[in-house]
C-alpha atoms as a PDB file:
ATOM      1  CA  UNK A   1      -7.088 -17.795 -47.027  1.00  0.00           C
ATOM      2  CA  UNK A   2      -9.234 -19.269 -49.862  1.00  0.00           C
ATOM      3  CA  UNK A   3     -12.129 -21.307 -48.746  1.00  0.00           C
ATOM      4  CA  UNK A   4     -11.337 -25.205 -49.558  1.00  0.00           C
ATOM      5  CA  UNK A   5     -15.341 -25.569 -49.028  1.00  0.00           C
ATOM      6  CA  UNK A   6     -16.047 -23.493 -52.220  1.00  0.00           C
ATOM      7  CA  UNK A   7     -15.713 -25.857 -55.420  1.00  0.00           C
ATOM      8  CA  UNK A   8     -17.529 -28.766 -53.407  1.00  0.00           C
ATOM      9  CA  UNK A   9     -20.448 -26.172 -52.950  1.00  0.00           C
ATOM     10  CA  UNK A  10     -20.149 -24.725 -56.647  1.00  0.00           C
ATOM     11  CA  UNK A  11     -20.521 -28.435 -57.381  1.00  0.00           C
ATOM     12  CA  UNK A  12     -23.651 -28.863 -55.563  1.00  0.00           C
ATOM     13  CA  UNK A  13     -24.632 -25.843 -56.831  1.00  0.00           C
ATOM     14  CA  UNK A  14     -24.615 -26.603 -60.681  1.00  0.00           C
ATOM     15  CA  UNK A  15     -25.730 -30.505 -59.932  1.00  0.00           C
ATOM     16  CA  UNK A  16     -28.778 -29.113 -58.283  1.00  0.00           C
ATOM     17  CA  UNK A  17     -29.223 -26.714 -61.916  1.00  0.00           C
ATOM     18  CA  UNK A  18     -28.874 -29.498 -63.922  1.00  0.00           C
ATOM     19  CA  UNK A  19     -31.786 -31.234 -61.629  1.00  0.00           C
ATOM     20  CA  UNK A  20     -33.933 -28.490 -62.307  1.00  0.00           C
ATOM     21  CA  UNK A  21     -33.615 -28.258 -65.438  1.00  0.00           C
ATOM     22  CA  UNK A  22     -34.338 -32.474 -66.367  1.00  0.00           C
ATOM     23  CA  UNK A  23     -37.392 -32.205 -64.094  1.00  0.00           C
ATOM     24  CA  UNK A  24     -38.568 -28.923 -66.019  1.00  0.00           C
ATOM     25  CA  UNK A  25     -38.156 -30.844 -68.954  1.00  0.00           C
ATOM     26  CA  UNK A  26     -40.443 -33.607 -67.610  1.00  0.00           C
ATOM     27  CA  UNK A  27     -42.560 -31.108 -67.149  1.00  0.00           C
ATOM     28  CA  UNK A  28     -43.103 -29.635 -70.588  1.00  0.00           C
ATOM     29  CA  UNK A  29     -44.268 -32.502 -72.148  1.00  0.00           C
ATOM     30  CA  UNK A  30     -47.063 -33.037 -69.199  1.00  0.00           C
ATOM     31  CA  UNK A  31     -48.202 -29.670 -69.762  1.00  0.00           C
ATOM     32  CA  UNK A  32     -48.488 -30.499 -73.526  1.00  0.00           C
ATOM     33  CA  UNK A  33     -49.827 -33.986 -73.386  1.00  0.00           C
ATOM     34  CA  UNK A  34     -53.383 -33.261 -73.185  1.00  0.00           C
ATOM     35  CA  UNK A  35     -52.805 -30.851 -76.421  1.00  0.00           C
ATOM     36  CA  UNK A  36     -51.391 -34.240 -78.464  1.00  0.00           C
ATOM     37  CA  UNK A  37     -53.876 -36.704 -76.815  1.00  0.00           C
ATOM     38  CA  UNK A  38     -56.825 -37.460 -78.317  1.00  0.00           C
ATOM     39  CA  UNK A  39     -60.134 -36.137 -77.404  1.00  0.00           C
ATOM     40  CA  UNK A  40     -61.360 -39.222 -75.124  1.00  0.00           C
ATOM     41  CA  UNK A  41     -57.730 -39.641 -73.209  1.00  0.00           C
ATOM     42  CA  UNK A  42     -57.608 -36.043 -72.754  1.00  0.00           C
ATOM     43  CA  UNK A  43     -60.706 -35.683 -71.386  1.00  0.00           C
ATOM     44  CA  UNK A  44     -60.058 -38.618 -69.146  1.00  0.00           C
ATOM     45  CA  UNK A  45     -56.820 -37.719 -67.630  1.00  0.00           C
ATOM     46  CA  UNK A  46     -56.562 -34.185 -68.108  1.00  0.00           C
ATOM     47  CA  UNK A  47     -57.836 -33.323 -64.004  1.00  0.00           C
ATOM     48  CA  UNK A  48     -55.173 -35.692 -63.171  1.00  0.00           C
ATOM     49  CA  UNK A  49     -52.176 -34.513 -65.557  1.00  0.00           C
ATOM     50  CA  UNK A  50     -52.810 -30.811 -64.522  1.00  0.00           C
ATOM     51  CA  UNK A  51     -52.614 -31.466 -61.120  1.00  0.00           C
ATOM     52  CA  UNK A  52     -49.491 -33.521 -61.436  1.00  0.00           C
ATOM     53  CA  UNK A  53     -47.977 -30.133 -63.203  1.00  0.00           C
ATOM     54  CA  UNK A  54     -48.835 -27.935 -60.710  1.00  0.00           C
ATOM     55  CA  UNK A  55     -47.416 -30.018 -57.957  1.00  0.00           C
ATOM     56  CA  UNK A  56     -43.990 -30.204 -59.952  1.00  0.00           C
ATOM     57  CA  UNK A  57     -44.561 -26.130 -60.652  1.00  0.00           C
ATOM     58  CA  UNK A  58     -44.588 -25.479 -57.050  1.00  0.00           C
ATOM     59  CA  UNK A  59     -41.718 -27.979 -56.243  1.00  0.00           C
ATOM     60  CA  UNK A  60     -39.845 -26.643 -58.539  1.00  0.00           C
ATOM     61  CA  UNK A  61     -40.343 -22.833 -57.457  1.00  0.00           C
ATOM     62  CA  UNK A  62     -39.195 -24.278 -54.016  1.00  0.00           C
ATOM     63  CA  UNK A  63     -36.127 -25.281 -55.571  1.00  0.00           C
ATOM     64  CA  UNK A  64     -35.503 -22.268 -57.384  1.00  0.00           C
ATOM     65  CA  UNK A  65     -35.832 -19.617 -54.443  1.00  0.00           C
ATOM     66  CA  UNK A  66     -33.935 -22.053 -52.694  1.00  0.00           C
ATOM     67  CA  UNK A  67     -30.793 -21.558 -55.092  1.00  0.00           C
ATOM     68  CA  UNK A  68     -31.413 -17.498 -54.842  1.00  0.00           C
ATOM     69  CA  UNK A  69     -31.128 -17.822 -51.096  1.00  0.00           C
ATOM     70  CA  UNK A  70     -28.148 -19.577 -51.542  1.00  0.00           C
ATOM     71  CA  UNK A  71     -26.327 -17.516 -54.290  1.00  0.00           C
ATOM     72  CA  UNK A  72     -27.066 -14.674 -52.336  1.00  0.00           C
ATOM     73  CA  UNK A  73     -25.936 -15.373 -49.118  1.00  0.00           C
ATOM     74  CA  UNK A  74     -22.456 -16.566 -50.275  1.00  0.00           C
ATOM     75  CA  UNK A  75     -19.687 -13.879 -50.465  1.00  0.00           C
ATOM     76  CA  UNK A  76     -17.742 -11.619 -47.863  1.00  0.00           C
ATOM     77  CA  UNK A  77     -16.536 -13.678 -44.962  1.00  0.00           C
ATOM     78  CA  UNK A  78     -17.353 -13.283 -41.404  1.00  0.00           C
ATOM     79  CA  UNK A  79     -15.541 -10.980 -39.181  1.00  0.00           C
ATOM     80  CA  UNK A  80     -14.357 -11.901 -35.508  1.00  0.00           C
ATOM     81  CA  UNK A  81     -16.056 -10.237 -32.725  1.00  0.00           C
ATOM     82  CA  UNK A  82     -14.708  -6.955 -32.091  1.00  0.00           C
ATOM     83  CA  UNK A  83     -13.857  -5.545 -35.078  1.00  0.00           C
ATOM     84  CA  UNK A  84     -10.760  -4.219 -36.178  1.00  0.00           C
ATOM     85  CA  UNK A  85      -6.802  -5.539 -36.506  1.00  0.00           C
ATOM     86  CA  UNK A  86      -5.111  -7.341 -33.958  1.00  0.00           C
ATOM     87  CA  UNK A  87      -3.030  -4.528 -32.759  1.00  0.00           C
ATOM     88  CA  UNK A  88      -5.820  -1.840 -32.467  1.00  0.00           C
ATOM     89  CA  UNK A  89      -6.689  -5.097 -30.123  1.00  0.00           C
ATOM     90  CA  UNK A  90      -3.984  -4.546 -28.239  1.00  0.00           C
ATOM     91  CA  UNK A  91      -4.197  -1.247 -27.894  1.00  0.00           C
ATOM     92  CA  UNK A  92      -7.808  -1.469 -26.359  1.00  0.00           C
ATOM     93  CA  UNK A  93      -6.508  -4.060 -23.872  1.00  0.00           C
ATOM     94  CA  UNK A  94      -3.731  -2.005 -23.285  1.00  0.00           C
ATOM     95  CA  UNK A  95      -5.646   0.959 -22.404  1.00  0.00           C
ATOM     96  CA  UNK A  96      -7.968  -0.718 -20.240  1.00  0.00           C
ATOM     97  CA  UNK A  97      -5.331  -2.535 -18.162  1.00  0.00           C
ATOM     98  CA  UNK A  98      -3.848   1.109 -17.632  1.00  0.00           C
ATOM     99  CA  UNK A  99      -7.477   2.699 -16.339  1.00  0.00           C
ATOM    100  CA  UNK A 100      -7.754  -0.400 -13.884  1.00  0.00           C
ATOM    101  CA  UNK A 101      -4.335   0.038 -12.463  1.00  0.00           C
ATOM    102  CA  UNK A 102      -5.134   3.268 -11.814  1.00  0.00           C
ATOM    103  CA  UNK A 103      -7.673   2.794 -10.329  1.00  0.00           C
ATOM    104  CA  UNK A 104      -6.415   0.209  -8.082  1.00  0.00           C
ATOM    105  CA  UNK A 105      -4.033   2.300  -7.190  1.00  0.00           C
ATOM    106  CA  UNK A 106      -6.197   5.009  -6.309  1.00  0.00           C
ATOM    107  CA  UNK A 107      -8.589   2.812  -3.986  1.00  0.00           C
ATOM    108  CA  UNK A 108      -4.900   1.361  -2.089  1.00  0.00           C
ATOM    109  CA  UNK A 109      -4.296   5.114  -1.338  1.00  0.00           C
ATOM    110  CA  UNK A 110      -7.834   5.909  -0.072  1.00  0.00           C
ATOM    111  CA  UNK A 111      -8.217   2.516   1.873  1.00  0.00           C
ATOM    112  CA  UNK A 112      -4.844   3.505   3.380  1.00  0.00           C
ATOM    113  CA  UNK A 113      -6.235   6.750   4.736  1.00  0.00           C
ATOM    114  CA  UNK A 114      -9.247   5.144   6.069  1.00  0.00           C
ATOM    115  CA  UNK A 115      -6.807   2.391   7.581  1.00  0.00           C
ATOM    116  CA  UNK A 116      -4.886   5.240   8.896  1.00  0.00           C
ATOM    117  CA  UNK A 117      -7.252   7.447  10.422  1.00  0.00           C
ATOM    118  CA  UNK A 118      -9.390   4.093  12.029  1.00  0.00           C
ATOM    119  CA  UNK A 119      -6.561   3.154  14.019  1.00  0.00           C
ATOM    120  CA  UNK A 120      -5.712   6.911  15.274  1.00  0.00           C
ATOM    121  CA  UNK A 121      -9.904   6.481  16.093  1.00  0.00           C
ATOM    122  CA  UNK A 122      -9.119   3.385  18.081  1.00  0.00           C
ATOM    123  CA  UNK A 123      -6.266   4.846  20.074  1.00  0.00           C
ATOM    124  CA  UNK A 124      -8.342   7.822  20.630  1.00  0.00           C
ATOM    125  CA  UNK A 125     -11.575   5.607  21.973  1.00  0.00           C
ATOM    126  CA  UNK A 126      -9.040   3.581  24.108  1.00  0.00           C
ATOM    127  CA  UNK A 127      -7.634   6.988  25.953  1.00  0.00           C
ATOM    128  CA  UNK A 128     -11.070   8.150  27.056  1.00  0.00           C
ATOM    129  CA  UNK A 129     -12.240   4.594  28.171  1.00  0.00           C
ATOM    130  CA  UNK A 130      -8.869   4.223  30.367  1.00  0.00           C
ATOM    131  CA  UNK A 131      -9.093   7.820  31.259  1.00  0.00           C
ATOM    132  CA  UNK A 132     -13.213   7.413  32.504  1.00  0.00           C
ATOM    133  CA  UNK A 133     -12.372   4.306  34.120  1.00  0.00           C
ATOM    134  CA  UNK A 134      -9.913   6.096  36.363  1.00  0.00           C
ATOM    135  CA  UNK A 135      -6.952   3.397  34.912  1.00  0.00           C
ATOM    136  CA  UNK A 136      -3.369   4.367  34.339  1.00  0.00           C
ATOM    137  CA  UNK A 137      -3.099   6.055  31.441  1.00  0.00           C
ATOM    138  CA  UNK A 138       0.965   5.401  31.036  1.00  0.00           C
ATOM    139  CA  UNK A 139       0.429   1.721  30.612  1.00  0.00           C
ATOM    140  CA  UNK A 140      -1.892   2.243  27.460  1.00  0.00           C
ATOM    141  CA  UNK A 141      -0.420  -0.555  25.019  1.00  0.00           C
ATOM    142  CA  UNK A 142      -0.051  -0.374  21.300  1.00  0.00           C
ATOM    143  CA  UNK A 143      -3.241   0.238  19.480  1.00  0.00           C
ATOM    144  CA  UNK A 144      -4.152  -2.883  17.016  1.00  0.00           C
ATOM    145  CA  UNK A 145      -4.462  -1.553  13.111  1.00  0.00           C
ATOM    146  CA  UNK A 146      -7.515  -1.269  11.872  1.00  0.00           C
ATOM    147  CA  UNK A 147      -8.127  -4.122   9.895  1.00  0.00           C
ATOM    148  CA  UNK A 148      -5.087  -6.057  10.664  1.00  0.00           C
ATOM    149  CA  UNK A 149      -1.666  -6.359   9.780  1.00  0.00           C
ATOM    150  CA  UNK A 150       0.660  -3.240   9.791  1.00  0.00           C
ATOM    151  CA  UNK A 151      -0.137   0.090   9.270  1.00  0.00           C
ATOM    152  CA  UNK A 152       0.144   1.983   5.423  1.00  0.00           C
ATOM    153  CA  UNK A 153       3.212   3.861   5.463  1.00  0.00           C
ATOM    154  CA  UNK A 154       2.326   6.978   3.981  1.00  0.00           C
ATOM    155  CA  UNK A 155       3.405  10.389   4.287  1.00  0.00           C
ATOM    156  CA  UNK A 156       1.428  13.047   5.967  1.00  0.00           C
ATOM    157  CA  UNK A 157      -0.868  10.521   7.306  1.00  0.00           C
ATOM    158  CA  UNK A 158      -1.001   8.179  10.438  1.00  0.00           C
ATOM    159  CA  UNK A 159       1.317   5.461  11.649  1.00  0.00           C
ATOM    160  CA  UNK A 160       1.146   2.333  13.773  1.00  0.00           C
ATOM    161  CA  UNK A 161       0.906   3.495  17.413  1.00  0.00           C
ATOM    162  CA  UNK A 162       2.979   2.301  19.550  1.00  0.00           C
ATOM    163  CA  UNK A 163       4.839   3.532  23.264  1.00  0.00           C
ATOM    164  CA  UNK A 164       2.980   4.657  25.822  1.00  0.00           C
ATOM    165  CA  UNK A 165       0.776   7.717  25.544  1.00  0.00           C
ATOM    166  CA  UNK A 166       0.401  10.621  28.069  1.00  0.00           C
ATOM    167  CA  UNK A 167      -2.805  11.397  28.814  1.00  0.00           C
ATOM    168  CA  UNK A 168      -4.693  15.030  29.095  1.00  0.00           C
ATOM    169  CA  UNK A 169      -7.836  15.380  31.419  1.00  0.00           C
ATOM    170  CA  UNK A 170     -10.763  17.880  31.186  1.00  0.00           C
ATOM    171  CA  UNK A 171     -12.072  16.878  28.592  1.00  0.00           C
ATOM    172  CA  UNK A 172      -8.422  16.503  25.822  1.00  0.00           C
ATOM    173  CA  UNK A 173      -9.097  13.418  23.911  1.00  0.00           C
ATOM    174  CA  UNK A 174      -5.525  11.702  23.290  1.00  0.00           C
ATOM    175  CA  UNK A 175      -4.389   8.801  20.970  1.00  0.00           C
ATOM    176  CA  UNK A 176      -1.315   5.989  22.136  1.00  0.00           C
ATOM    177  CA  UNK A 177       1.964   8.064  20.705  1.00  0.00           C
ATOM    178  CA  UNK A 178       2.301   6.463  17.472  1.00  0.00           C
ATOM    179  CA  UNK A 179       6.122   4.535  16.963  1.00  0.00           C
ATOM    180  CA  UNK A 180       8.561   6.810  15.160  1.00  0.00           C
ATOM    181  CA  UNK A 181      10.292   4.807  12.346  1.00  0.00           C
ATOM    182  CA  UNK A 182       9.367   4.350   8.576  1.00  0.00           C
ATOM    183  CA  UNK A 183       5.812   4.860   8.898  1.00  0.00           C
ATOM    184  CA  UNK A 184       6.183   8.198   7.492  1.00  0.00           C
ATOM    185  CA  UNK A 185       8.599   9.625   5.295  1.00  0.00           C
ATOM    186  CA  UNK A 186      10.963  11.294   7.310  1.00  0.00           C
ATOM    187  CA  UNK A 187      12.907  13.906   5.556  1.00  0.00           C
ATOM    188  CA  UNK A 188      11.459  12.825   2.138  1.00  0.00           C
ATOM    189  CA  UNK A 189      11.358  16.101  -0.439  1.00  0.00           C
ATOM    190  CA  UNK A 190       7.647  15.892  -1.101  1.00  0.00           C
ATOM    191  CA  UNK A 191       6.428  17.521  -4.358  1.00  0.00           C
ATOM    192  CA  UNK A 192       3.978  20.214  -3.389  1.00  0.00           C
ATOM    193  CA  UNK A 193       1.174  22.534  -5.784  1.00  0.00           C
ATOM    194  CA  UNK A 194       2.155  25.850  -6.170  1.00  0.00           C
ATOM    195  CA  UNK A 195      -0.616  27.293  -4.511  1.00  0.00           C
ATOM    196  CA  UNK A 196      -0.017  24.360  -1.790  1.00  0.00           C
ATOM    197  CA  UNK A 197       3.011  25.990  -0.626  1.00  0.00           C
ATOM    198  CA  UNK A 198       2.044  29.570  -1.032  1.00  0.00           C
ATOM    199  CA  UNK A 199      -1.387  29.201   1.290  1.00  0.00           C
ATOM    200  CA  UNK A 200       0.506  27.382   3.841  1.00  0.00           C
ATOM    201  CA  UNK A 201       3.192  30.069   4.319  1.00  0.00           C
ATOM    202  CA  UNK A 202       0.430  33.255   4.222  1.00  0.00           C
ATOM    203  CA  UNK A 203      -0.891  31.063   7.446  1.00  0.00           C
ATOM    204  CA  UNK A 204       2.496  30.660   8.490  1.00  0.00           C
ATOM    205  CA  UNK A 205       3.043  34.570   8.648  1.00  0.00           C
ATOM    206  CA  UNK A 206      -0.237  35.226  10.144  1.00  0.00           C
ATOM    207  CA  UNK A 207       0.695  33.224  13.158  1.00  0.00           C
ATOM    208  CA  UNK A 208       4.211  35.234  13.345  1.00  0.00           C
ATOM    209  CA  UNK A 209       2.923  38.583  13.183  1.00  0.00           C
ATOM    210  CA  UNK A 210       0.754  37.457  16.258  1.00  0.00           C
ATOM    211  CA  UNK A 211      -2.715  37.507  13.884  1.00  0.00           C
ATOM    212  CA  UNK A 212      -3.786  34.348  16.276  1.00  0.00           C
ATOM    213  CA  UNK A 213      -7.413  34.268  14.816  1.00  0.00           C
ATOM    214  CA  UNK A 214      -6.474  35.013  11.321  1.00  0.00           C
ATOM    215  CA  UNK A 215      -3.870  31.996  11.093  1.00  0.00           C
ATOM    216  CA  UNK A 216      -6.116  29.345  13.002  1.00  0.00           C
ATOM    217  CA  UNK A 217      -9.054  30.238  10.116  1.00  0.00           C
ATOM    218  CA  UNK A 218      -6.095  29.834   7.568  1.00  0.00           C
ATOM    219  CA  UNK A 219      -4.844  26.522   8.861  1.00  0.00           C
ATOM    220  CA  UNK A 220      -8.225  25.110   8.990  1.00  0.00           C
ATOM    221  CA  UNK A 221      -8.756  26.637   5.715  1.00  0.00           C
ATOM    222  CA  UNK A 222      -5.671  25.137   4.066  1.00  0.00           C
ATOM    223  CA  UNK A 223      -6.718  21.445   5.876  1.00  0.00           C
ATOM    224  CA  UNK A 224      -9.666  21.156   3.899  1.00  0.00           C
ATOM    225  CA  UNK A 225      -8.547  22.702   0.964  1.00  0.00           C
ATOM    226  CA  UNK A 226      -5.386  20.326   0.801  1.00  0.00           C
ATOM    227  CA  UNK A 227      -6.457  17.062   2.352  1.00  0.00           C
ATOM    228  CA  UNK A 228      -3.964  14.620   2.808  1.00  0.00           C
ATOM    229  CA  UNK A 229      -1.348  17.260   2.226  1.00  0.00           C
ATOM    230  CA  UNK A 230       2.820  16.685   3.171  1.00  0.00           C
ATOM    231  CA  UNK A 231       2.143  20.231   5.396  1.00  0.00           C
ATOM    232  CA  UNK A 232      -1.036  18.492   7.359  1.00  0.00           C
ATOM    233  CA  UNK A 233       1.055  17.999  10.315  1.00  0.00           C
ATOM    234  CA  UNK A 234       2.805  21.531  10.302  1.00  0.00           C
ATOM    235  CA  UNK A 235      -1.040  22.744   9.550  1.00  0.00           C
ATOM    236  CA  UNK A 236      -1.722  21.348  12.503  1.00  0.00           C
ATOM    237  CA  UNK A 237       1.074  22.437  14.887  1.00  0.00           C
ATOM    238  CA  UNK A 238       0.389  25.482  13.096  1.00  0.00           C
ATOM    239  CA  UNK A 239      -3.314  25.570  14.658  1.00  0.00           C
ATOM    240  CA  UNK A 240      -2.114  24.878  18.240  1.00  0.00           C
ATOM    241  CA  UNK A 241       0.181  27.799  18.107  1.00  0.00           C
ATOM    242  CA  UNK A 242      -2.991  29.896  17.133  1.00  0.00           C
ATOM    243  CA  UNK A 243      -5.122  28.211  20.018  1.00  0.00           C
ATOM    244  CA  UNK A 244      -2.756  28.459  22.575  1.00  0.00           C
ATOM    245  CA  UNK A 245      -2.713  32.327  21.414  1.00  0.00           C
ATOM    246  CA  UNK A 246      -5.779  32.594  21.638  1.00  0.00           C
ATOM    247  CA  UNK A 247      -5.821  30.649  25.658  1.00  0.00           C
ATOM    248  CA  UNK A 248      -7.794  27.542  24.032  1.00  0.00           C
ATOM    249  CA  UNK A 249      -5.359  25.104  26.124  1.00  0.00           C
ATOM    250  CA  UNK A 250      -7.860  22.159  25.270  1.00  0.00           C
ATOM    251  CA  UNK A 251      -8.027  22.528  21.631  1.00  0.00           C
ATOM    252  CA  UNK A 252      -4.303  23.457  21.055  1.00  0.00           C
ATOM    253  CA  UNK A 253      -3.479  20.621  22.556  1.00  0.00           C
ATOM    254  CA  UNK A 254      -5.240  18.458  21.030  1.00  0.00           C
ATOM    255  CA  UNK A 255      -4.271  20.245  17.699  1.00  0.00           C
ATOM    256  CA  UNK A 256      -0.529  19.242  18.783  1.00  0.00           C
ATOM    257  CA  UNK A 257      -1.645  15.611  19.395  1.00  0.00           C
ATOM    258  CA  UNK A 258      -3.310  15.609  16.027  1.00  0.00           C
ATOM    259  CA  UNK A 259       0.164  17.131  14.428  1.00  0.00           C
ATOM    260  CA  UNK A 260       2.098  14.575  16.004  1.00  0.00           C
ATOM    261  CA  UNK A 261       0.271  11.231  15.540  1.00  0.00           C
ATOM    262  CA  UNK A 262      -0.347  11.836  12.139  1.00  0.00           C
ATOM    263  CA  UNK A 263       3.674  12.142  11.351  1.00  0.00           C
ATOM    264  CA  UNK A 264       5.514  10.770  14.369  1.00  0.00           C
ATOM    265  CA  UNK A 265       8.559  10.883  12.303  1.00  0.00           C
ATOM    266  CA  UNK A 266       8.531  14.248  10.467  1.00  0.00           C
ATOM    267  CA  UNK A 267      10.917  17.345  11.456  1.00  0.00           C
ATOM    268  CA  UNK A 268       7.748  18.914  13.720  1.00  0.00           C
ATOM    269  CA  UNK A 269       6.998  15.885  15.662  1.00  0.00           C
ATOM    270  CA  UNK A 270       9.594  17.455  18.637  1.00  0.00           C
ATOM    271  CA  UNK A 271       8.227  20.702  18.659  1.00  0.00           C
ATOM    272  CA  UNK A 272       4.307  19.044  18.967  1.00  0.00           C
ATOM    273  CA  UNK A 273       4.952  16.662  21.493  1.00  0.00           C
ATOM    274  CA  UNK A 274       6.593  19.048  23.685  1.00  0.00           C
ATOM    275  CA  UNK A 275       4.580  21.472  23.684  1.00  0.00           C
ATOM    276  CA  UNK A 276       1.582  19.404  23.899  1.00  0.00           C
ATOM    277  CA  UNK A 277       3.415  17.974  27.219  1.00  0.00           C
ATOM    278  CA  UNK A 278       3.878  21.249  28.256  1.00  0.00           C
ATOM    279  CA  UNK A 279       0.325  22.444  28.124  1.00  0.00           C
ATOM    280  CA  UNK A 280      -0.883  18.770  29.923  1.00  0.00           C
ATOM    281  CA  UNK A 281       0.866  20.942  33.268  1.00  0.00           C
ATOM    282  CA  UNK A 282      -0.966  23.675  32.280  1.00  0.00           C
ATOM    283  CA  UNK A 283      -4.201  21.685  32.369  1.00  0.00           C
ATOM    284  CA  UNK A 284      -3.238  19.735  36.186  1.00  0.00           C
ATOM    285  CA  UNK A 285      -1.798  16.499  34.381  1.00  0.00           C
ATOM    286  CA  UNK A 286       1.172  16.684  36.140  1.00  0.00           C
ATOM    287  CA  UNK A 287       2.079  12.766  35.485  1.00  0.00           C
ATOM    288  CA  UNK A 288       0.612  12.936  32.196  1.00  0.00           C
ATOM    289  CA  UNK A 289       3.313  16.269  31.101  1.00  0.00           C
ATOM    290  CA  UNK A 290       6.365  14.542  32.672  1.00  0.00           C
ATOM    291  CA  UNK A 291       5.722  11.315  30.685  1.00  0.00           C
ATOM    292  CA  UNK A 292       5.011  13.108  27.598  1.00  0.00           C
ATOM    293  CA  UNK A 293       8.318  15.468  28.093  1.00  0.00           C
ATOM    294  CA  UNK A 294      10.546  12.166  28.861  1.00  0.00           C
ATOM    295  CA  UNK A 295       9.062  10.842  25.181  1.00  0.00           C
ATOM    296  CA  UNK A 296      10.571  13.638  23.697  1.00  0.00           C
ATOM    297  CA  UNK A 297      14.169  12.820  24.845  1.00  0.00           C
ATOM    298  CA  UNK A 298      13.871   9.184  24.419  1.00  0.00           C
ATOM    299  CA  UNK A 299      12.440   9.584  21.144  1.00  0.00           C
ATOM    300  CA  UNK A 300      14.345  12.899  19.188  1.00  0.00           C
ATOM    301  CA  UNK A 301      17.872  12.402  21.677  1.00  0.00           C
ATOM    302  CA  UNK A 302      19.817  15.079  20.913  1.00  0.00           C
ATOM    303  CA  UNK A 303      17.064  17.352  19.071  1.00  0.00           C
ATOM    304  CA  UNK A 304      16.758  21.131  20.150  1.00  0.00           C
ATOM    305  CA  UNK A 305      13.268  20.396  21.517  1.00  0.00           C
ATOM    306  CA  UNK A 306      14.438  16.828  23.568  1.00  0.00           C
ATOM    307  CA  UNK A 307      16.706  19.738  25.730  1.00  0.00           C
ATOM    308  CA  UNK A 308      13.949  21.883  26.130  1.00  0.00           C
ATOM    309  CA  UNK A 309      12.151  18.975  27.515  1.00  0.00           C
ATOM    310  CA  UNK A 310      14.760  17.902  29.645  1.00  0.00           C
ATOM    311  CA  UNK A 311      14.818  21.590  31.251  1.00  0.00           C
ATOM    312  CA  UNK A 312      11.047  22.057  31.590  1.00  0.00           C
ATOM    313  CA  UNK A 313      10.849  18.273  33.403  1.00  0.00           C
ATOM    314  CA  UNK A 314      13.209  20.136  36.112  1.00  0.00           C
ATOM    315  CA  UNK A 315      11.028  22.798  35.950  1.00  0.00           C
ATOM    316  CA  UNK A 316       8.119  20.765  36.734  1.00  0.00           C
ATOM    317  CA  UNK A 317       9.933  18.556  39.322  1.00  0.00           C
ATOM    318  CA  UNK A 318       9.764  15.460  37.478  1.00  0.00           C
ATOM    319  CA  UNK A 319      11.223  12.514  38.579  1.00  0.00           C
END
């Protein structure tokens, strides 16, 4: 859009010439006087005249480099800060709104781990204080989530704890059994890496062909390779079968604890928390097994593992 500015500065411009040029031609004739004058005049003013001329010189240098200044800086307009079109604007603002909603999304998912994992921490802390204190384990409450509110509902990872737990003495750390319900995904299809699937099934077959050492280091193996994996829980169940194997009652049964608080809802939460109420008799919890057994009925009714529970409770002789 043409400047409107421009012909009132052009204006200025050639007013200013014009200016310059009348006081250059006052000029001239001062530098010549004293060449007319006569001898006496001349010699009387001619300190006087000369000095005049070089003051109107040097004024009128002024005014000249002041014009160049100004002819030269005229010209291409200035461009807004940024640089470039409107829509490569767009496109950069675009962009950058994608990378930071990304990201956000990638802190939710991490803060929901550490969400997840505090409260299974808390539950955990809450067991052994109840359990050194010589209280009653069964009336452990619901374990508050960490930070407030209600736990992330993600799969593969904790959930808000809820019933009552079971406890496991000598020395087996135990969490409040975490509430079955949405707070994991429950028969979802999750998408799993190729090699994902593949390492999870060579530990698999190590624990069936009875290779108890080689598919506990596999398990572990595939936890840390895979953190946060859909199979964590199996992994984990998984490493309990391999402990138990191997006549580490403790640690498989914590390893079935882990399996089931960190999916409650998932198709191996049955298998873990019977078993793991199983090997609480082993370990002289009698109370402790027949309350974890009775969760697996009231929770999975009707599930092949809730009947096993119901016929190893009559085994036991629980009430």
């Amino acid at each position: 859009m043409p400047d409107r500015r421009m012909p009132l500065k052009c204006a200025s411009l050639t007013r200013r010439w014009r200016q310059l040029a009348l006081r250059l031609a006052l000029v001239a004739p001062l530098a010549l006087a004293p060449l007319a004058a006569p001898a006496p005049l001349a010699a009387q003013d001619q300190q006087e005249t000369l000095a005049d001329v070089r003051q109107q010189l040097t004024l009128l240098y002024g005014e000249v480099q002041g014009l160049k200044r100004e002819l030269s800086t005229t010209g291409a307009p200035t461009q807004m800060s940024g640089g470039g079109s409107q829509l490569e604007r767009l496109n950069a603002i675009e962009a950058e709104l994608r990378r930071l909603t990304g990201k956000t999304e990638e802190l939710e998912h991490r803060i929901d781990r550490v969400v997840t994992d505090g409260t299974n921490r808390i539950g955990d802390l809450e067991f052994r204080l109840v359990e050194l204190e010589g209280g009653d384990l069964s009336q452990l409450g619901e374990t508050t989530t960490l930070g407030g509110g209600t736990a992330p509902a993600t799969s593969g990872a904790g959930a808000e704890t809820g019933a009552p737990a079971s406890g496991t003495g000598s020395g087996v750390s135990q969490t409040t059994l975490p509430a079955t319900g949405d707070t994991a995904s429950g028969g979802a299809d999750p998408q799993l890496a190729v090699s994902e699937e593949a390492d999870f099934q060579s530990a698999s077959d190590l624990l069936e062909n009875g290779d108890y050492s080689a598919a506990l280091s596999a398990f572990e193996t595939f936890k840390a390779s895979y953190p946060g994996s859909p199979l964590t829980p199996e992994a984990d169940l998984g490493r309990g079968r391999a402990l138990e194997g191997q006549g580490d009652i403790k640690s498989a049964a914590r390893a079935y604890l882990d399996a089931f608080s960190a999916a409650p809802s998932e198709d191996s939460a049955p298998e873990s928390l019977y078993r793991l109420g199983l090997l609480l008799g082993q370990l002289g919890q009698q109370n402790e097994s027949c309350v974890t057994l009775s969760e697996v009925s009231n929770r999975f009714p009707g599930d092949p593992w809730a009947t096993e529970a119901g016929t190893a409770r009559q085994q036991q002789g629980c009430s």
